[in-house]
N, C-alpha and C. Protein backbone atom coordinates (compact mmCIF):
# COMPACT_ATOMS: atom_id res chain seq x y z
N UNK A 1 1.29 -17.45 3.50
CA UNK A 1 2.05 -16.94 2.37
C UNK A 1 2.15 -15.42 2.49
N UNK A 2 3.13 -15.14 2.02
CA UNK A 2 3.53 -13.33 2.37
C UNK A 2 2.50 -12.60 1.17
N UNK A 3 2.61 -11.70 1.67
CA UNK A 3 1.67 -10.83 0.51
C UNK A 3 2.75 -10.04 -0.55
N UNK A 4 2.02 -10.48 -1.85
CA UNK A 4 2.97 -10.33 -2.61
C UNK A 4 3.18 -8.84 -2.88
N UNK A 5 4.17 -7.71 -3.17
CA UNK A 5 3.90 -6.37 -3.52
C UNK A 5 4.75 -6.34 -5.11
N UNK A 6 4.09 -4.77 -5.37
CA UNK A 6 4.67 -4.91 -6.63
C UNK A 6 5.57 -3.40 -6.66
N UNK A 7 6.65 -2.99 -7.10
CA UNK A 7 6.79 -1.63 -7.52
C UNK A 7 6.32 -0.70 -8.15
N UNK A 8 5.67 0.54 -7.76
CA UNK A 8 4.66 1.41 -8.46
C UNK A 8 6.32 2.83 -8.89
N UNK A 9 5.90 3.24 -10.25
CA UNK A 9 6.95 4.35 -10.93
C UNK A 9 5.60 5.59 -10.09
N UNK A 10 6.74 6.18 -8.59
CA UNK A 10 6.07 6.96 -7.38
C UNK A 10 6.91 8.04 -6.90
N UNK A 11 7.10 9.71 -6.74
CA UNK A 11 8.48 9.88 -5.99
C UNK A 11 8.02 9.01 -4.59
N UNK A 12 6.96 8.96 -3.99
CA UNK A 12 6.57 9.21 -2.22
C UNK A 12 6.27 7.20 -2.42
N UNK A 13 5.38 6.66 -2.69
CA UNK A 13 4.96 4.92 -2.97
C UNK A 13 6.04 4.47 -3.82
N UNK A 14 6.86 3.47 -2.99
CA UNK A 14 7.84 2.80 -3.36
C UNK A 14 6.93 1.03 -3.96
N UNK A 15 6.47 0.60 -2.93
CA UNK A 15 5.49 -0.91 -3.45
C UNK A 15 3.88 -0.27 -2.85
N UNK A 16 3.24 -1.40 -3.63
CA UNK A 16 1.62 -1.63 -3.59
C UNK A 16 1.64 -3.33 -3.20
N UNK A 17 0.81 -3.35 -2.11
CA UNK A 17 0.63 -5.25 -1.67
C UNK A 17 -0.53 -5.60 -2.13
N UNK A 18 -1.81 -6.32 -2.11
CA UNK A 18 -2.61 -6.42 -1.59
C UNK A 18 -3.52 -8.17 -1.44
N UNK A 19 -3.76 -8.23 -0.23
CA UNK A 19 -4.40 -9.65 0.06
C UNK A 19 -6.29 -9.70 -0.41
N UNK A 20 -6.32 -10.01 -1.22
CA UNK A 20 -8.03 -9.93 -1.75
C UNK A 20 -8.67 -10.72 -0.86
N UNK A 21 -8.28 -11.75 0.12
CA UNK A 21 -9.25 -12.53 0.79
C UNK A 21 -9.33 -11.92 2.21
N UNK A 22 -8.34 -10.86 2.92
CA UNK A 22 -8.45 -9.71 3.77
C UNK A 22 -8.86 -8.39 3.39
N UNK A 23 -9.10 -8.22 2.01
CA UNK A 23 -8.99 -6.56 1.58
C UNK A 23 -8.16 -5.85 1.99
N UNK A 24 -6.90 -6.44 2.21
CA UNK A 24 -6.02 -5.91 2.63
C UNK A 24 -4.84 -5.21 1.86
N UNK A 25 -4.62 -3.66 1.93
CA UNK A 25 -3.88 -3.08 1.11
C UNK A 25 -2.73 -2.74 1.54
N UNK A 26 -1.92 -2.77 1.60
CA UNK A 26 -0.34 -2.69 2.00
C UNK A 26 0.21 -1.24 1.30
N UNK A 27 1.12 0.03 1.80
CA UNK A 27 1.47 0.75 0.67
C UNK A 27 2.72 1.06 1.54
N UNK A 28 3.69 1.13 0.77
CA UNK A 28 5.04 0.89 1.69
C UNK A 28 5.51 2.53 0.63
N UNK A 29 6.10 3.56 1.78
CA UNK A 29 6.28 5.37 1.08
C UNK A 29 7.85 4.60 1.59
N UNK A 30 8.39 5.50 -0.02
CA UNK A 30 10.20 5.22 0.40
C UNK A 30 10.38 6.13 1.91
N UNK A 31 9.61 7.09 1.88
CA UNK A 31 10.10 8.32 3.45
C UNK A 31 9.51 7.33 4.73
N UNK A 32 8.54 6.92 5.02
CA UNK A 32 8.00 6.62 6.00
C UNK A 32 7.57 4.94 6.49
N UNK A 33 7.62 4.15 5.14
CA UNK A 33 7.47 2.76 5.22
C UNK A 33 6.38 2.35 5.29
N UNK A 34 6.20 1.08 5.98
CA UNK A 34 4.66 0.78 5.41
C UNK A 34 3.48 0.63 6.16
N UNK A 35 2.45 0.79 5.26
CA UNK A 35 0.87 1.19 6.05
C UNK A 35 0.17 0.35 5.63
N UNK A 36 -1.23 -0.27 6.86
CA UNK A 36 -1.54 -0.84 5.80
C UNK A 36 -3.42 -0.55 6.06
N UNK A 37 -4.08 -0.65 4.97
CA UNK A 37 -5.08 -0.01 4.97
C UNK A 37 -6.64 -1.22 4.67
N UNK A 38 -7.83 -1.15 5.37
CA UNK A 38 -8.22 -1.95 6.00
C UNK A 38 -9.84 -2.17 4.83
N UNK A 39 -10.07 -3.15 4.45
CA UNK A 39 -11.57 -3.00 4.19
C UNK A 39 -11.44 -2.33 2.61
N UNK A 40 -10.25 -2.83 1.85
CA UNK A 40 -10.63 -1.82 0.59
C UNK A 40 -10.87 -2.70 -0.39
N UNK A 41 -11.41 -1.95 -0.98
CA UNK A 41 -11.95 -3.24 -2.38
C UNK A 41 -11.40 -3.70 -3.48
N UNK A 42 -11.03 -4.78 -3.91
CA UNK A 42 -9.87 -4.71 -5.37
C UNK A 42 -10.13 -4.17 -5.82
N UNK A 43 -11.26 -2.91 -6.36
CA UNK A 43 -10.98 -2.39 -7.78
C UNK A 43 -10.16 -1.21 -7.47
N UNK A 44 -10.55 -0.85 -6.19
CA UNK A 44 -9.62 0.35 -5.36
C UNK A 44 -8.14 -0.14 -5.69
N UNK A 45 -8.11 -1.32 -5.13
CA UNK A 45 -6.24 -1.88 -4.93
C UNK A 45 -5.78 -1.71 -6.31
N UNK A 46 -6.37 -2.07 -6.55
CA UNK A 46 -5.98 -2.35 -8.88
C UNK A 46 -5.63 -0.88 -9.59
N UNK A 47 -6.91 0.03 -8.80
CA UNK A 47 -6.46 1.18 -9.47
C UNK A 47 -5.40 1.78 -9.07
N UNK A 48 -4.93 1.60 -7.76
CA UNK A 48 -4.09 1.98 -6.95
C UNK A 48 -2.65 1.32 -8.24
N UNK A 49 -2.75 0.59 -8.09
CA UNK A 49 -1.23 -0.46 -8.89
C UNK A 49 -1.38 -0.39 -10.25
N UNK A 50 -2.02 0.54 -11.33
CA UNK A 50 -2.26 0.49 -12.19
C UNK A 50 -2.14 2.16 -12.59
N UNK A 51 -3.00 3.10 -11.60
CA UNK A 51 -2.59 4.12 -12.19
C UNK A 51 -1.10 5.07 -12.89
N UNK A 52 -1.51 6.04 -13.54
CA UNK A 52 -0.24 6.81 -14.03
C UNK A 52 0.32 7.97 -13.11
N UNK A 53 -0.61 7.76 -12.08
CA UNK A 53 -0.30 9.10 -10.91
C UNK A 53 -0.80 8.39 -9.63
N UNK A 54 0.05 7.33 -8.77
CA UNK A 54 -0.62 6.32 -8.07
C UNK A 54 -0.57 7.15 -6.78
N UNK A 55 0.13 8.28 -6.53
CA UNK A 55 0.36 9.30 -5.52
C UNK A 55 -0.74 10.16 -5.15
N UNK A 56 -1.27 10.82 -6.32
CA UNK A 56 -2.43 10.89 -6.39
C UNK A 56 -3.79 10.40 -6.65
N UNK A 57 -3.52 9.21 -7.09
CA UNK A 57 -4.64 8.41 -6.57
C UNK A 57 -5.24 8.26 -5.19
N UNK A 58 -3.83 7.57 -4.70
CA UNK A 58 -3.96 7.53 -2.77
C UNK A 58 -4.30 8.22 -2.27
N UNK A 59 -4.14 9.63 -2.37
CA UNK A 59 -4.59 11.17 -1.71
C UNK A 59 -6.05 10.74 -2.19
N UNK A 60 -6.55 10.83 -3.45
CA UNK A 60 -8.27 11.19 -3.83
C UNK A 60 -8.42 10.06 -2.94
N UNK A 61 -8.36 8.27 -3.19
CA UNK A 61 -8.85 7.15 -3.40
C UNK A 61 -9.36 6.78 -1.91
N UNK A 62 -7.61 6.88 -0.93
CA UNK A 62 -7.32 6.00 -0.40
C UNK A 62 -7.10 6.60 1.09
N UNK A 63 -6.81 7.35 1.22
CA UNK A 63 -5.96 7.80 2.31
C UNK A 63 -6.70 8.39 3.24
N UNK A 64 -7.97 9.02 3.38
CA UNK A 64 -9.21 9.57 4.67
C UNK A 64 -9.92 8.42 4.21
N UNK A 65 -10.16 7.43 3.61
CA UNK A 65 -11.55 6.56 3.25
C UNK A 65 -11.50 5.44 4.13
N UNK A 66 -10.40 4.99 4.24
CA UNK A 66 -9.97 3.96 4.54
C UNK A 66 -9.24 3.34 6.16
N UNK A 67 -9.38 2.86 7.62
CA UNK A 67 -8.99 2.85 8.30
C UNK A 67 -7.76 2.23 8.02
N UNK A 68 -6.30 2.96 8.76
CA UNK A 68 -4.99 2.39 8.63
C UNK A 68 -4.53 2.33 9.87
N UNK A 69 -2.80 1.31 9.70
CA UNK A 69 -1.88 1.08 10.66
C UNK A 69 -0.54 1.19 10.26
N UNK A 70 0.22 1.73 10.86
CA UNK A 70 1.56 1.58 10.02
C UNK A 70 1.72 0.29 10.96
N UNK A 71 2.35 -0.31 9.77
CA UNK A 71 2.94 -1.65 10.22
C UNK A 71 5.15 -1.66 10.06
N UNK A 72 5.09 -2.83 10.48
CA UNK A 72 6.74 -3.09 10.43
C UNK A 72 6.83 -3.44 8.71
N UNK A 73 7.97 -3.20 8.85
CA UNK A 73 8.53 -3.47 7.55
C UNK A 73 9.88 -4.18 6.88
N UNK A 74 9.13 -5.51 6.99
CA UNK A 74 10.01 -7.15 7.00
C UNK A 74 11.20 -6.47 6.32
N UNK A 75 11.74 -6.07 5.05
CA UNK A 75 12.41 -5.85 4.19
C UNK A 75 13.33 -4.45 4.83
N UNK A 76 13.28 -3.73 5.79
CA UNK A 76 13.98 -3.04 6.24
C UNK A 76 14.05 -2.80 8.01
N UNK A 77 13.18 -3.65 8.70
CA UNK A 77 13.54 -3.71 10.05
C UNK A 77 14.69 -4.37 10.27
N UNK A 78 15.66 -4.20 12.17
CA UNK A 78 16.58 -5.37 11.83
C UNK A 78 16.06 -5.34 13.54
N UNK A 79 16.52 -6.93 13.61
CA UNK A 79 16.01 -7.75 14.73
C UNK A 79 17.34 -7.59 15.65
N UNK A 80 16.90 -7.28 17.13
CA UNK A 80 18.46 -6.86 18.29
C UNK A 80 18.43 -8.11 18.90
């Protein structure tokens, strides 16, 4: 099953994903697309998709803590 994302109100974080049985956090930036970040804990993910400044959340929370990958991005790659 795909991992579901949600829209975060972001200029830079367009969606928030996350798989709780991988700890897997997904954060897709309208500029750069999506990353995905390894080993984080739901209350991290929650605050992430919940805060009022989720941009800055990611900077304090998320973003040196956490090992990442940018990944592809189903919803805007196109296949040759």
């Amino acid at each position: 099953m795909p991992m579901q994302t949600q829209p975060v109100i972001c200029t830079d974080i367009a969606t928030v994903g996350y798989d709780a049985d991988k700890k897997l956090l997904r954060v897709t930036f309208h500029a750069t697309g999506s990353y995905d970040f390894f080993a984080v804990p739901a209350d991290v993910a929650a605050g992430l998709k919940t805060s009022d400044r989720p941009g800055k959340f990611f900077l304090q929370q998320i973003k040196a803590r956490y090992a990442w990958e940018k990944t592809a991005n189903p919803e805007t790659s196109e296949e040759s």
